[in-house]
Protein backbone atom coordinates (compact mmCIF):
# COMPACT_ATOMS: atom_id res chain seq x y z
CA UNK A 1 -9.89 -9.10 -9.09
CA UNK A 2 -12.47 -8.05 -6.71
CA UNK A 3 -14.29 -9.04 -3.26
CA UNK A 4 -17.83 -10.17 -3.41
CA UNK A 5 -18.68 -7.00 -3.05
CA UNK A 6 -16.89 -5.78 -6.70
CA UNK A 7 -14.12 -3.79 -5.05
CA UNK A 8 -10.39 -4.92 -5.19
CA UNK A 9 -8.66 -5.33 -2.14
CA UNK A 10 -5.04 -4.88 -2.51
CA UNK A 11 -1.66 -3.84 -0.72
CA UNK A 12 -0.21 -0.67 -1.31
CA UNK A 13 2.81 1.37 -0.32
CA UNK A 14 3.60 4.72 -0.67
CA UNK A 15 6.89 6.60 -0.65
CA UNK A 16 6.62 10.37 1.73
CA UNK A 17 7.79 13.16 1.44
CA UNK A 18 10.28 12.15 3.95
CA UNK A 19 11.82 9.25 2.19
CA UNK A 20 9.66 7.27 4.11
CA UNK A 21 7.37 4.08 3.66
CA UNK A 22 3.62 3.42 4.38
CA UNK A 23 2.77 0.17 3.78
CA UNK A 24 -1.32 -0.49 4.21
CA UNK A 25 -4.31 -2.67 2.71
CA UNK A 26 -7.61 -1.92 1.53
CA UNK A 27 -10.95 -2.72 -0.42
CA UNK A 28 -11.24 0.26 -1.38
CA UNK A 29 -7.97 1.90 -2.70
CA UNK A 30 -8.93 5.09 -4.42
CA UNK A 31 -10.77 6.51 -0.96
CA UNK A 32 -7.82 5.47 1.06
CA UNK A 33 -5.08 7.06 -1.36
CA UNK A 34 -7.15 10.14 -1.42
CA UNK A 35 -7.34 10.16 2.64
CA UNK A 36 -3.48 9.65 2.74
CA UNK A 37 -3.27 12.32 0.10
CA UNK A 38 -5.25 15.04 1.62
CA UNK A 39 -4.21 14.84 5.33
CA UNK A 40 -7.00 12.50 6.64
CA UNK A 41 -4.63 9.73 7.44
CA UNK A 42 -2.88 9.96 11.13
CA UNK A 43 0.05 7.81 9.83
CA UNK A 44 0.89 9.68 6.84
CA UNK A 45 -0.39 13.57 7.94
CA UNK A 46 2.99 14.76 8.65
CA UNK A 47 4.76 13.54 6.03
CA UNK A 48 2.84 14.68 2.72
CA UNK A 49 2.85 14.58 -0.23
CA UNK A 50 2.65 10.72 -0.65
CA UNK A 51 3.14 8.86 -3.85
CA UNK A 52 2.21 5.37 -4.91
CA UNK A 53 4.92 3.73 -5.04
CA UNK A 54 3.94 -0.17 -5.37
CA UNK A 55 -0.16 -1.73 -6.03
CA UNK A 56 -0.99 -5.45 -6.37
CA UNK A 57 -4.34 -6.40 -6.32
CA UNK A 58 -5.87 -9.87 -4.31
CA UNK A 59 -9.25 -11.69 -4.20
CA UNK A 60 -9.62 -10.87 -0.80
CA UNK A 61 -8.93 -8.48 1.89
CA UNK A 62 -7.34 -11.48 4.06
CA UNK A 63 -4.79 -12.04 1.18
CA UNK A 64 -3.72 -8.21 1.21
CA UNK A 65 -3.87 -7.89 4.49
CA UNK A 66 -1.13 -10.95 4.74
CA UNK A 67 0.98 -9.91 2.14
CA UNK A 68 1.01 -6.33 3.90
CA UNK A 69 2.31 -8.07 6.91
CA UNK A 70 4.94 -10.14 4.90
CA UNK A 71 6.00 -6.32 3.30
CA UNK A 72 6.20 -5.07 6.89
CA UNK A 73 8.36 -7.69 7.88
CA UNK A 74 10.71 -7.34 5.35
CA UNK A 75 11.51 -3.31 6.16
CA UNK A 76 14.22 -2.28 3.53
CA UNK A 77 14.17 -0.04 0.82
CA UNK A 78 16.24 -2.81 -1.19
CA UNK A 79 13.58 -5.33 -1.16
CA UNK A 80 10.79 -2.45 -1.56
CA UNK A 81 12.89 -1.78 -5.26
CA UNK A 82 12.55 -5.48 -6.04
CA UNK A 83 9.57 -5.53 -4.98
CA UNK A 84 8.37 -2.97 -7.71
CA UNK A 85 10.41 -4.26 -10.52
CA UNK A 86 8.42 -7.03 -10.38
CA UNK A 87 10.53 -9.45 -8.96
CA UNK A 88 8.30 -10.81 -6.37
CA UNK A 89 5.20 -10.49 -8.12
């Protein structure tokens, strides 16, 4: 899947070194892993290393960006483990 302009957007989420979640969307997901990765993100700076946790990929960056928001609402590490397994894929 891609956007017009041949990069995927897609919804991410990453698990901290903190136990934590980031949840975020992008076109471009190898830049912003690496800027989470290497201390460029604010959001994620303090609590590194980061690792992917959870990808899927969407025609459009309006698509990720609303299933980002659905994530976000959900906020619990139970449905983040479903979430991975597949079960809402």
């Amino acid at each position: 899947m891609s956007t017009e302009s041949g990069v995927m957007a897609c919804t991410y989420i990453l698990v901290c070194s903190d136990n934590t979640y980031y949840v975020g969307s992008t076109v471009d997901f190898p830049r912003r892993l690496h800027e989470h990765q290497t201390g460029q993100s604010k959001s994620t700076r303090l609590r590194l290393p980061v690792e992917v946790f959870f990808v899927k990929e969407f025609d459009t960056l309006k698509d990720a960006r609303a299933f980002e928001a659905f994530i976000k609402r959900q906020r619990n590490k139970e449905f983040y483990n479903k979430l991975k397994s597949g079960a809402f894929v």
